[in-house]
Protein backbone atom coordinates (compact mmCIF):
# COMPACT_ATOMS: atom_id res chain seq x y z
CA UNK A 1 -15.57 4.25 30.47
CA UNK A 2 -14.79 3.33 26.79
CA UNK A 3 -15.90 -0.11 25.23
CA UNK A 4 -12.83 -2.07 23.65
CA UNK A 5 -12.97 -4.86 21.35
CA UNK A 6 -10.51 -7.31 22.69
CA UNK A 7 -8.04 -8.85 19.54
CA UNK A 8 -5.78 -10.96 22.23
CA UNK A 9 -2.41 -11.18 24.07
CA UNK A 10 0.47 -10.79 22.70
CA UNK A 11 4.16 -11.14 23.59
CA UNK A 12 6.77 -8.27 22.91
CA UNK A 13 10.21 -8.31 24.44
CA UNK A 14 9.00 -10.88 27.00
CA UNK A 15 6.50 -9.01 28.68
CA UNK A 16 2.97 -9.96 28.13
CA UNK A 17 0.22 -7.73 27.08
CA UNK A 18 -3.21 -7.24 25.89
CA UNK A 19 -4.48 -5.54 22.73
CA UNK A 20 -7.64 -3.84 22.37
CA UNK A 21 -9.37 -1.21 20.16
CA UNK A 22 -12.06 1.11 20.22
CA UNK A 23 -14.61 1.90 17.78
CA UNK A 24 -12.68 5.18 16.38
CA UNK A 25 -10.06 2.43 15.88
CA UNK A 26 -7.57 3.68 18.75
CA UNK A 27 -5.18 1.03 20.25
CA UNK A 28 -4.73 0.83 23.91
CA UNK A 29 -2.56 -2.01 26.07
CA UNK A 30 -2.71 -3.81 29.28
CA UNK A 31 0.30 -5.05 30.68
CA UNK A 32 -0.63 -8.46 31.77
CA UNK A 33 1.43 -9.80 34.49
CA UNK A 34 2.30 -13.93 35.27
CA UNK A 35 0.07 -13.97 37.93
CA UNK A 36 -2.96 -13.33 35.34
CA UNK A 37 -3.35 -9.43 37.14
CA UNK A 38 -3.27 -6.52 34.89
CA UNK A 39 -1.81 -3.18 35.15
CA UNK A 40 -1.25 -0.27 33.41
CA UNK A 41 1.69 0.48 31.31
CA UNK A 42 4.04 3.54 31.12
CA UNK A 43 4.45 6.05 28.41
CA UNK A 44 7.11 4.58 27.12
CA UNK A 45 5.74 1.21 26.52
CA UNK A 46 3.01 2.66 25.17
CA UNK A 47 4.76 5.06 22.52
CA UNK A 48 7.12 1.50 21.69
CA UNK A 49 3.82 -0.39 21.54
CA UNK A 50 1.57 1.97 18.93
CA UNK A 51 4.96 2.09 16.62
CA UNK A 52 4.89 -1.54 16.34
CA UNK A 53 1.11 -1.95 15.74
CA UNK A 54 1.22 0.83 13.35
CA UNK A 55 4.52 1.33 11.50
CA UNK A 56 6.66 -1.99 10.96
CA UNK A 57 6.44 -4.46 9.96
CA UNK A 58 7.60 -6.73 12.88
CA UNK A 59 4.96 -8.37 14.75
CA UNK A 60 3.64 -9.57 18.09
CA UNK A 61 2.65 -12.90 19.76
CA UNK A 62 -1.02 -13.77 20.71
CA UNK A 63 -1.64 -15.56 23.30
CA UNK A 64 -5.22 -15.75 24.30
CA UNK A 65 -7.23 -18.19 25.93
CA UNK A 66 -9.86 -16.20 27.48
CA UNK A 67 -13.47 -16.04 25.82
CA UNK A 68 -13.93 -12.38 26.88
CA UNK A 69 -14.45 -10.19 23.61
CA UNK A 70 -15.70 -6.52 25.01
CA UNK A 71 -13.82 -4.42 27.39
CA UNK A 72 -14.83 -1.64 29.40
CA UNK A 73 -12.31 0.40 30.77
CA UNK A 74 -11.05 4.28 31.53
CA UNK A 75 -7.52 4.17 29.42
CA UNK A 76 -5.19 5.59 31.79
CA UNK A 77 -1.08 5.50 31.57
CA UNK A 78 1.55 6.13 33.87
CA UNK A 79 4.48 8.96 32.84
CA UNK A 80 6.94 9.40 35.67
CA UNK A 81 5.24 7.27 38.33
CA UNK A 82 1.69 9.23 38.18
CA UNK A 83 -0.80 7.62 36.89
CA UNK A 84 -3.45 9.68 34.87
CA UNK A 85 -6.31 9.24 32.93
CA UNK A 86 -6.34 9.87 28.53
CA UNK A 87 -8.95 12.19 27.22
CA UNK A 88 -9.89 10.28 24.15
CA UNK A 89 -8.04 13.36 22.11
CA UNK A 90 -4.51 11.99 23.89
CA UNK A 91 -5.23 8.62 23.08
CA UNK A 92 -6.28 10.19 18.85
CA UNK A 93 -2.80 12.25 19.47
CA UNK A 94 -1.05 9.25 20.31
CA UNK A 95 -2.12 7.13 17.73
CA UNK A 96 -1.06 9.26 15.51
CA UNK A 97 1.83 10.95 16.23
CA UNK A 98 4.09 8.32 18.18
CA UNK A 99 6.72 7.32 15.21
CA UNK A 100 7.76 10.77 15.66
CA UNK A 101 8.53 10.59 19.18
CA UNK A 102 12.41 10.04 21.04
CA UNK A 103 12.25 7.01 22.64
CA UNK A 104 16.11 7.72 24.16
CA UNK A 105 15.48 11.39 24.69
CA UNK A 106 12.25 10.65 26.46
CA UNK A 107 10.75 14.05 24.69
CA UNK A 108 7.69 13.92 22.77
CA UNK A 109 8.12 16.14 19.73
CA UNK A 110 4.77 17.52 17.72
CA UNK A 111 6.79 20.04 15.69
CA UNK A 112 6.31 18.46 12.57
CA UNK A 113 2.12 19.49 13.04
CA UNK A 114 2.85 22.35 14.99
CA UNK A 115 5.41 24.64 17.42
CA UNK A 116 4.62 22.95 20.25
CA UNK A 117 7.01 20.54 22.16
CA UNK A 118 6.44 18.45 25.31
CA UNK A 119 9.50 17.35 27.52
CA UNK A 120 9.04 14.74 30.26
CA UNK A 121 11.76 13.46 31.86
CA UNK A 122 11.75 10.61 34.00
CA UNK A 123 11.45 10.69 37.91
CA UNK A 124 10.09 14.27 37.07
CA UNK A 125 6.48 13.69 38.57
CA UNK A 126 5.97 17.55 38.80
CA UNK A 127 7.01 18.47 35.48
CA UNK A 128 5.48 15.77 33.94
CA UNK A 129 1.83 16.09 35.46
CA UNK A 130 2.18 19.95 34.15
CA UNK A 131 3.58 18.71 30.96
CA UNK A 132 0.40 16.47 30.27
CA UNK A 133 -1.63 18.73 31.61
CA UNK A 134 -0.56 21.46 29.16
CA UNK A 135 -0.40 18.94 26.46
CA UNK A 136 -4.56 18.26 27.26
CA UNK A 137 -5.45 21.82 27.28
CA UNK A 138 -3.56 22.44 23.43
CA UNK A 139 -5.08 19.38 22.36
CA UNK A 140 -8.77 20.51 23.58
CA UNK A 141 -8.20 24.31 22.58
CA UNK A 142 -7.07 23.70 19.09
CA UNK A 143 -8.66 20.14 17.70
CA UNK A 144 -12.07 18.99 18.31
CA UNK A 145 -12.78 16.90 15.67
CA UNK A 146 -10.67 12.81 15.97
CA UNK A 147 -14.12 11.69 16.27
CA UNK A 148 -14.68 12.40 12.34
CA UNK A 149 -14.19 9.13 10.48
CA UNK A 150 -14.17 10.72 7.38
CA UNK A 151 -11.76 13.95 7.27
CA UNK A 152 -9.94 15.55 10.62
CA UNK A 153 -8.59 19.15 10.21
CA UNK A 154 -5.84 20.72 12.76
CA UNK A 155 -2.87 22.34 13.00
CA UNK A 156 -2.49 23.05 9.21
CA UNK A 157 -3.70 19.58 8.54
CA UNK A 158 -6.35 17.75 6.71
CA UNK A 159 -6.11 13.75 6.90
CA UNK A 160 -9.22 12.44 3.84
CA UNK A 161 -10.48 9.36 5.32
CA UNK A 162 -13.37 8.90 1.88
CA UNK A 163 -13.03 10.47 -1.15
CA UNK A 164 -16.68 11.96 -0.29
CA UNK A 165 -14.30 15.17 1.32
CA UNK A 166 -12.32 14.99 -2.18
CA UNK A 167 -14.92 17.81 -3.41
CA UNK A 168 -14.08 20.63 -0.87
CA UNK A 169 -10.29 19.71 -0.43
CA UNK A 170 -9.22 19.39 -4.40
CA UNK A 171 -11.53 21.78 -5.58
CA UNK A 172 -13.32 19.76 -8.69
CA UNK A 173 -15.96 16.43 -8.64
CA UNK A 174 -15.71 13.22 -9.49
CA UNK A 175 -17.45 13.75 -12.49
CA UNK A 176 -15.00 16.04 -13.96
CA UNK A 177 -11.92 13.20 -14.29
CA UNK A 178 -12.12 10.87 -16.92
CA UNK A 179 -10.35 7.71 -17.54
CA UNK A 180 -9.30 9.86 -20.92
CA UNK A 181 -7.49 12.69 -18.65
CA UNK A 182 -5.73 10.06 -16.34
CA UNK A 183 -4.40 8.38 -20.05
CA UNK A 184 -3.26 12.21 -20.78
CA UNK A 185 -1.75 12.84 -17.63
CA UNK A 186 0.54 9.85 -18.13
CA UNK A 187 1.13 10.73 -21.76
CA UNK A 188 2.10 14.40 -20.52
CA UNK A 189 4.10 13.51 -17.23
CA UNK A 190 7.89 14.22 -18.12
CA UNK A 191 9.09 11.96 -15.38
CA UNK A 192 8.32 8.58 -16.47
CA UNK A 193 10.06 6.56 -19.25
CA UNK A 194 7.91 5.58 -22.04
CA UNK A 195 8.25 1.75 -21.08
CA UNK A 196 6.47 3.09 -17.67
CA UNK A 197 3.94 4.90 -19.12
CA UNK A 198 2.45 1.93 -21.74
CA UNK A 199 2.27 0.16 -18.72
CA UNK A 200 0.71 2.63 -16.77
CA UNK A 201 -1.81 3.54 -19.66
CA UNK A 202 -2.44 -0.39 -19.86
CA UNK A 203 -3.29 -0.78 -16.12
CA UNK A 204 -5.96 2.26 -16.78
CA UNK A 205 -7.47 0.93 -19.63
CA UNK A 206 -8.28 -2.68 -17.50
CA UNK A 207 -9.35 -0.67 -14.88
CA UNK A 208 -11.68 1.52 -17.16
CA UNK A 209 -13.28 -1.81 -18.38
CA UNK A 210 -13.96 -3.12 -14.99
CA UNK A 211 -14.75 0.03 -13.10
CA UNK A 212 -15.95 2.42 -15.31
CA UNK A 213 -17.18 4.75 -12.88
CA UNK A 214 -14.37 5.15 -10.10
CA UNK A 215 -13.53 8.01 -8.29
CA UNK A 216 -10.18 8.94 -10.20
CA UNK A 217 -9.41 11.93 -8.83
CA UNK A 218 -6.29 11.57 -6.29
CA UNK A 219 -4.80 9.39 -9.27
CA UNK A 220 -5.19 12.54 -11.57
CA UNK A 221 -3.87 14.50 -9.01
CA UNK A 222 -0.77 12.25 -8.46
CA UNK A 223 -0.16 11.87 -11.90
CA UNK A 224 1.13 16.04 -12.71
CA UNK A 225 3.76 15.27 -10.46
CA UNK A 226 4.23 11.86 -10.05
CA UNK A 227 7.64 10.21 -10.49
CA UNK A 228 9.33 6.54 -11.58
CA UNK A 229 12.86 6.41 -10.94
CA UNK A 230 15.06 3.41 -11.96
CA UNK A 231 17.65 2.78 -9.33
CA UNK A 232 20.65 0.26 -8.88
CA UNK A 233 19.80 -2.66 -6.49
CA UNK A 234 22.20 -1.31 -4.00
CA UNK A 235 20.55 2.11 -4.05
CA UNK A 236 17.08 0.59 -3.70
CA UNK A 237 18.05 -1.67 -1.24
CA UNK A 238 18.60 2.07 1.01
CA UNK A 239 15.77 3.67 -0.74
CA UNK A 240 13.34 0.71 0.50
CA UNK A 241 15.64 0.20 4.17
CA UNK A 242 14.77 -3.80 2.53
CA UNK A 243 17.50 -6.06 1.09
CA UNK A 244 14.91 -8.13 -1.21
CA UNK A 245 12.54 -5.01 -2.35
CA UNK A 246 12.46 -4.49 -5.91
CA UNK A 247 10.05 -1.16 -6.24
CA UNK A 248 8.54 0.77 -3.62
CA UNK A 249 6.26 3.75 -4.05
CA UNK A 250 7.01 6.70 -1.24
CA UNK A 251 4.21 8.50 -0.80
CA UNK A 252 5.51 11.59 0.71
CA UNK A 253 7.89 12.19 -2.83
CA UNK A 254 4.92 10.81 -4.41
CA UNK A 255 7.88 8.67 -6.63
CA UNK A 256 7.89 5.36 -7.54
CA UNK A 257 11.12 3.93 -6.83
CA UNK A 258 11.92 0.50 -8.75
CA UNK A 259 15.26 -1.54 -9.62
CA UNK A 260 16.81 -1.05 -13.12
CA UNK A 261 17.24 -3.73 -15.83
CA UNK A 262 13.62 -5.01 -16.00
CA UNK A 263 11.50 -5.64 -18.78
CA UNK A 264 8.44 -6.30 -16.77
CA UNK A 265 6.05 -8.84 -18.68
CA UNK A 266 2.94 -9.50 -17.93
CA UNK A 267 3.05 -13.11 -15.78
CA UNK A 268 6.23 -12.41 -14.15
CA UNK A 269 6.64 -10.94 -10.41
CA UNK A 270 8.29 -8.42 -11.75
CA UNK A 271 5.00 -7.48 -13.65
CA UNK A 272 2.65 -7.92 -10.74
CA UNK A 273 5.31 -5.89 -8.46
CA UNK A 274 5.23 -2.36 -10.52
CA UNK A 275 1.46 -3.03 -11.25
CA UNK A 276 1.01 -3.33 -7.10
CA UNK A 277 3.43 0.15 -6.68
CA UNK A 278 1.85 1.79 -9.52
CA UNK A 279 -1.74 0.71 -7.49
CA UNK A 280 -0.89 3.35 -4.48
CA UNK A 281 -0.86 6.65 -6.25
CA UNK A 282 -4.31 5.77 -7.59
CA UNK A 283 -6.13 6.07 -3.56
CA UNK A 284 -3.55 7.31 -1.82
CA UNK A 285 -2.39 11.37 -1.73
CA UNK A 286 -0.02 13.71 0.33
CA UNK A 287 0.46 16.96 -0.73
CA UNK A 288 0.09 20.82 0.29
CA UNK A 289 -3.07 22.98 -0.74
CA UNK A 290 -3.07 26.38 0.10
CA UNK A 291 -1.51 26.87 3.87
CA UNK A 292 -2.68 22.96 4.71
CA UNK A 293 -0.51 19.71 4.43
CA UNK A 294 -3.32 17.15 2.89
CA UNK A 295 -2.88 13.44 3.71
CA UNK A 296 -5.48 10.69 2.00
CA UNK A 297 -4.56 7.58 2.92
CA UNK A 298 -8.02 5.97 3.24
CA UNK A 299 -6.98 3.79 5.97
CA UNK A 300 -9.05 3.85 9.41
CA UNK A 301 -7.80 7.01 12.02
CA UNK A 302 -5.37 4.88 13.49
CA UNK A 303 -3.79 3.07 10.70
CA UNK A 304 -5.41 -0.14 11.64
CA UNK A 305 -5.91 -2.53 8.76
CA UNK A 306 -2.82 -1.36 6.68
CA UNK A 307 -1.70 -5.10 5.78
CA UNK A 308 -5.44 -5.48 4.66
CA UNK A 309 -4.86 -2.59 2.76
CA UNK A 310 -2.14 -3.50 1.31
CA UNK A 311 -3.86 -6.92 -0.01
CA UNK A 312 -5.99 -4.55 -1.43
CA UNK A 313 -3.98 -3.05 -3.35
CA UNK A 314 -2.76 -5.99 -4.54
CA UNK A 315 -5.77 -7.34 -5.68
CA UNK A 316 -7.40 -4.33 -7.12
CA UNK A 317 -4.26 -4.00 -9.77
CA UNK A 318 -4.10 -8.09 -10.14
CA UNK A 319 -7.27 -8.82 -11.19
CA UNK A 320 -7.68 -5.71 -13.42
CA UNK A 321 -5.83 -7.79 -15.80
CA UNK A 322 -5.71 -11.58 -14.92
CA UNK A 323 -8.86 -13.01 -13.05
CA UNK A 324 -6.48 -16.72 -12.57
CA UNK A 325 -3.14 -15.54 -11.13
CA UNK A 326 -2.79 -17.11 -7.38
CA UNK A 327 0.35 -15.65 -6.61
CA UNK A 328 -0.10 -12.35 -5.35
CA UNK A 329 1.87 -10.20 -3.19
CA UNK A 330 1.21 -10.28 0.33
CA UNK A 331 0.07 -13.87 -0.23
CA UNK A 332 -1.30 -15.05 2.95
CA UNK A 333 -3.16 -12.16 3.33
CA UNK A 334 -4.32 -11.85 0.19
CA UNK A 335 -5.52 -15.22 -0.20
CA UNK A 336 -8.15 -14.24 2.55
CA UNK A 337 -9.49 -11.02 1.54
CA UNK A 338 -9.73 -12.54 -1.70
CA UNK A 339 -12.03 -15.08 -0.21
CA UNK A 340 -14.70 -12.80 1.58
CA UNK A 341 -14.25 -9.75 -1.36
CA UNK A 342 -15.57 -12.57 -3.50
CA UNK A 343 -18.52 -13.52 -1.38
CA UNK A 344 -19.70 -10.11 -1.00
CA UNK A 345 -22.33 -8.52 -2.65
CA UNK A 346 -21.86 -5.25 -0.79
CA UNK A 347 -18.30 -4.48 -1.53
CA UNK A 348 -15.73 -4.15 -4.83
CA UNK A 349 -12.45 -2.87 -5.38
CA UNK A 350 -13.84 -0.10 -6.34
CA UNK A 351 -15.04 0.85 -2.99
CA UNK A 352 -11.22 -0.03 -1.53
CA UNK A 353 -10.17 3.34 -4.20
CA UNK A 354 -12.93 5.16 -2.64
CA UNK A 355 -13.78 4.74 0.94
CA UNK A 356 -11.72 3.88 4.24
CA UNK A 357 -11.08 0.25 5.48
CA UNK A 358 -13.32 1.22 8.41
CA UNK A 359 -15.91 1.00 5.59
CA UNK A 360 -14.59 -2.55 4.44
CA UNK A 361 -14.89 -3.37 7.79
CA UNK A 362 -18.83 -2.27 7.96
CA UNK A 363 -20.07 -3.86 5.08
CA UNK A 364 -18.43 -7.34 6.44
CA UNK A 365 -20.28 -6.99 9.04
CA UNK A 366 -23.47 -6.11 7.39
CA UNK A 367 -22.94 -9.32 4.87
CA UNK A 368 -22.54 -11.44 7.97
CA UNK A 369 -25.06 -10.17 10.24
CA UNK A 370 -22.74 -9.42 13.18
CA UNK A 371 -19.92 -7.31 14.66
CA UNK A 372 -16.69 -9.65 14.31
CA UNK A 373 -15.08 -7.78 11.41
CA UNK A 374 -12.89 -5.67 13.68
CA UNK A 375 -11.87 -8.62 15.60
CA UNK A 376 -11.19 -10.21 12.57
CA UNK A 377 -8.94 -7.52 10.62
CA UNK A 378 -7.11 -7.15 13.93
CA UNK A 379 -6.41 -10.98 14.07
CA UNK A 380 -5.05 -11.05 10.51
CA UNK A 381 -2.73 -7.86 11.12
CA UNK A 382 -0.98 -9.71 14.44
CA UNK A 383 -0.85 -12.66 12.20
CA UNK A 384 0.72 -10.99 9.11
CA UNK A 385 3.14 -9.33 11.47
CA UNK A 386 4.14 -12.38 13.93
CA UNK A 387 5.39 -14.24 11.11
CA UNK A 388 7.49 -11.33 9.94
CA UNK A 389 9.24 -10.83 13.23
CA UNK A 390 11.39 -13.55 14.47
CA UNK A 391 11.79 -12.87 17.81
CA UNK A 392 8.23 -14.11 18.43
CA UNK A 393 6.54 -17.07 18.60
CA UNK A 394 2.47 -17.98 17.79
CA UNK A 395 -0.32 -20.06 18.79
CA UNK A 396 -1.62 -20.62 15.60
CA UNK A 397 -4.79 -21.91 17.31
CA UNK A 398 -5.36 -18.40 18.08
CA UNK A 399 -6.11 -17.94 14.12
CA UNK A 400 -8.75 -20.55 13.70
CA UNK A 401 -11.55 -17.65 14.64
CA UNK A 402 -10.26 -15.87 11.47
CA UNK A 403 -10.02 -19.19 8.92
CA UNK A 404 -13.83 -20.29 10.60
CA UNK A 405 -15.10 -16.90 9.40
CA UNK A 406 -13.94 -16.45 5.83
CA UNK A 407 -15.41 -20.84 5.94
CA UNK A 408 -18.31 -19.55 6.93
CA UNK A 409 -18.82 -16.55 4.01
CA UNK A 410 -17.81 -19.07 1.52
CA UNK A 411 -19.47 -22.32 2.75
CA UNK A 412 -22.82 -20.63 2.75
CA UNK A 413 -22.72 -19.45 -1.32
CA UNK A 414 -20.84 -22.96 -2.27
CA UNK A 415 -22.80 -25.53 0.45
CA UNK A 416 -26.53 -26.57 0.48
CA UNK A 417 -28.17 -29.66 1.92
CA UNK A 418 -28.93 -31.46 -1.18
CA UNK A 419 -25.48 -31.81 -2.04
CA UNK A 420 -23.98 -35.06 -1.99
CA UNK A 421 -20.39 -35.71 0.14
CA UNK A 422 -18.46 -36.04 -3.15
CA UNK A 423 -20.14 -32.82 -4.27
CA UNK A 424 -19.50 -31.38 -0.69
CA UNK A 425 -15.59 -32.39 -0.09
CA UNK A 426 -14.68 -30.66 -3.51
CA UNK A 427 -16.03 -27.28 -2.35
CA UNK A 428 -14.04 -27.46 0.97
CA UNK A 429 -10.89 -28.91 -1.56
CA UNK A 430 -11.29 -26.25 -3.40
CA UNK A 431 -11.79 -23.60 -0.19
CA UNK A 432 -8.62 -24.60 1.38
CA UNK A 433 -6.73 -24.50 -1.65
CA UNK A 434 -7.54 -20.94 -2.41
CA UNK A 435 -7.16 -20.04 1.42
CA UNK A 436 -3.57 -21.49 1.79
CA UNK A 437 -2.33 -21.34 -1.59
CA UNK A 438 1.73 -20.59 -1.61
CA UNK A 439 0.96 -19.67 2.08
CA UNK A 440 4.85 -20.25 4.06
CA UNK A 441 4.80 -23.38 6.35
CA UNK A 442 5.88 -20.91 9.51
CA UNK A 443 1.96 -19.59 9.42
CA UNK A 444 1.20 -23.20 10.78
CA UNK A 445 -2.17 -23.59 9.10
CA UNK A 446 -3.86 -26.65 10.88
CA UNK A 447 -5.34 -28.19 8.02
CA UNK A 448 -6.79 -30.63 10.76
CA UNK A 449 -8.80 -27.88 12.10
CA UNK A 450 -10.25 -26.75 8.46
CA UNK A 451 -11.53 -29.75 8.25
CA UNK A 452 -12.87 -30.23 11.68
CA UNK A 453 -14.96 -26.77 10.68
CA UNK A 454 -16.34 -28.09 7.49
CA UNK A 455 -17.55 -31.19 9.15
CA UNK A 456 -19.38 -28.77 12.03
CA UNK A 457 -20.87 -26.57 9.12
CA UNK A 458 -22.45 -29.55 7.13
CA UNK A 459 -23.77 -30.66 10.51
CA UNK A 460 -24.98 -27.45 11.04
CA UNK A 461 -26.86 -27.94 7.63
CA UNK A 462 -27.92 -30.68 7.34
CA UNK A 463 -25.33 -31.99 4.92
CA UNK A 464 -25.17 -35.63 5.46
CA UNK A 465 -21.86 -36.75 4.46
CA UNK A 466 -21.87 -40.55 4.71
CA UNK A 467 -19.00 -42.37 4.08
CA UNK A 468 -16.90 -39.39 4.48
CA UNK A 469 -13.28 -39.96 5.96
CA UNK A 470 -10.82 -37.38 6.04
């Protein structure tokens, strides 16, 4: 039996189903049926289910009215009307490698890691059961490590999950890149305009001020090969498979794609959209060393948290040169990671260059004295994605966990019990301003429920507010 946290229901092409992840951050569904009864789902589902948590960037529904917040359950699935059970290693595989899967073909292909291929074909139950059975026994016989949170090695793979594995895999410390070599490598690199290099060499010398000791060396690494190419708005539009995208960094070219005709000044998007693409190179790595592909992405196993991430991002190349500027990409999002970064005493942006969010996700939880930040993160990721994919629809109550516990982080450095209401009502002003700044009216913030949470924490206080009114 593995322990699940439960993040809710969710809606996806009409069928109901619950969400849940494990501690290694490993997704597994229920299929939840009208009648309230569960079952399990099929491989298919399953394959359609992890691409959509992981991948795009269209969401899924919650719907989830029960209080229960820990599972435990043996994940099983059914492929060709058998069910069977996952060894945790399937359910590690799966996370992983389902975007490159056939849905139409039904064939499961792993060539891209390795030689080996797995065909299941449907009403098959023989060849399937030997297929997965085949499929366990590779897994077993040539990885043994998804439990490392910090670097897995297989098949002529390393994934870097903390740049504490940076030593062995690049070969040099930390200690040996300087903010001076990252402003040579961009001096040196042949395949960015000057105009991208000032900017580049300005974003390092804001960073240098504020973070003088950060790892830097997947950004030095990046920058020998590293390319910004100007493109025509139709050609980015295909580039970025996005008819509003105006840069986009692809981490596999390791190139920095962005529309031509810009001047980019500091204040405009424009600006703050290069400085966010230009962010990515500086954590995040794919390359080849030796006989191994290397992958550093620094996001949990699974890919959980990669909207957080992305806020990040955002934020880390943002405030490295204006501390006041509320519109940020990724707004919503932003907004509220903004909100708890700024609370914490335990975490900076520096740590986002150099550890995992499964680290972000720890120290939360050791600022707030409890275990809701995976919950949380989760909550925030079906949000961000629900409101990007129209063919869903949201309870927006199902949110108010997540607004209640960035109140509480902030309420409890901004609120005391000798404050007076006047004092009181302009720290929750200025709370729900910063939390739903520029935030799109489809998120459905209840404002009405903000407030009904301030009022419970001065209670909780001792905050008298007399005379208060909303």
């Amino acid at each position: 039996m593995i322990e699940y946290t439960v993040i809710g229901n969710f809606k996806y092409r009409g069928q109901e189903y619950q969400v849940m992840i494990d501690d290694e951050k490993r997704y597994y569904f229920l299929k939840i049926h009208p009648d309230g009864s569960e079952s399990y789902i099929d491989i298919h589902e399953y394959i359609r289910l992890i691409n959509e948590f992981k991948y795009k960037e269209e969401p899924l529904l919650i719907e989830d009215n029960r209080k229960k917040k820990k599972r435990k359950l043996t994940p099983k699935i059914i492929i060709a009307g058998i069910i069977l059970t996952l060894s945790l290693s399937f359910v590690s595989i799966m996370n992983s490698m389902a975007p490159t899967m056939d849905l139409h073909s039904h064939t499961s292909d792993y060539s891209n890691t390795s030689s080996y291929t797995v065909q299941i074909e449907e009403q098959d139950n023989d060849k399937a059961q030997k297929a997965i059975d085949e499929l366990y026994r590779y897994i077993e016989q040539e990885n043994q490590n998804f439990k490392v949170d910090t670097r897995v090695d297989g098949w002529n793979l390393i994934k870097i999950y903390d740049n504490s594995e940076l030593d062995d895999v690049l070969g040099y410390s930390r200690e040996e890149i300087t903010y001076n070599d990252i402003i040579n490598d961009i001096n040196n690199n042949p395949h960015m305009s000057q105009k991208f290099k000032n900017l580049y060499i300005k974003l390092a010398n804001n960073l240098r001020e504020q973070y003088p000791n950060m790892d830097l060396r997947i950004w030095h690494y990046n920058l020998q090969t590293l390319k910004i190419v100007e493109l025509s708005e139709m050609d980015m539009q295909l580039k970025a498979m996005s008819g509003t995208a105006c840069a986009v960094y692809r981490q596999d070219e390791n190139t920095i794609y962005t529309v031509e005709g810009y001047d980019y000044v500091q204040g405009t998007w424009d600006y703050q959209v290069i400085m966010h693409e230009m962010g990515h190179p500086i954590r995040s790595l794919v390359t080849h060393i030796g006989e191994n592909q290397v992958k550093a992405r620094f996001q949990s196993y699974s890919g959980h948290g990669t909207v957080i991430g992305e806020a990040l991002n955002s934020l880390l190349t943002l405030r490295s040169y204006d501390p006041n500027e509320k519109d940020v990409a990724y707004q919503f999002q932003s907004n509220m990671v903004e909100l708890m970064v700024n609370e914490m005493d335990n975490y900076t942006y520096q740590d986002f260059v150099e550890h995992n969010l499964t680290y972000f996700e720890q120290q939360l939880n050791e600022y707030n004295g409890n275990n809701d930040a995976v919950e949380i993160i989760g909550l925030i990721e079906l949000q961000y994605n629900d409101y990007h994919n129209k063919d869903f629809e949201i309870d927006e109550a199902q949110f108010h966990k997540v607004y209640d516990y960035i109140a509480n982080m902030y309420y409890g450095n901004h609120l005391n019990p000798n404050m007076s209401a006047e004092e009181a009502i302009k720290v929750r002003d200025t709370f729900i301003d910063k939390l739903t700044f520029d935030v799109p009216e489809e998120y459905k913030v209840s404002i009405e429920h903000l407030n009904e949470y301030f009022e419970t924490y001065c209670n909780s206080i001792g905050l008298q507010l007399n005379g208060y009114s909303r």
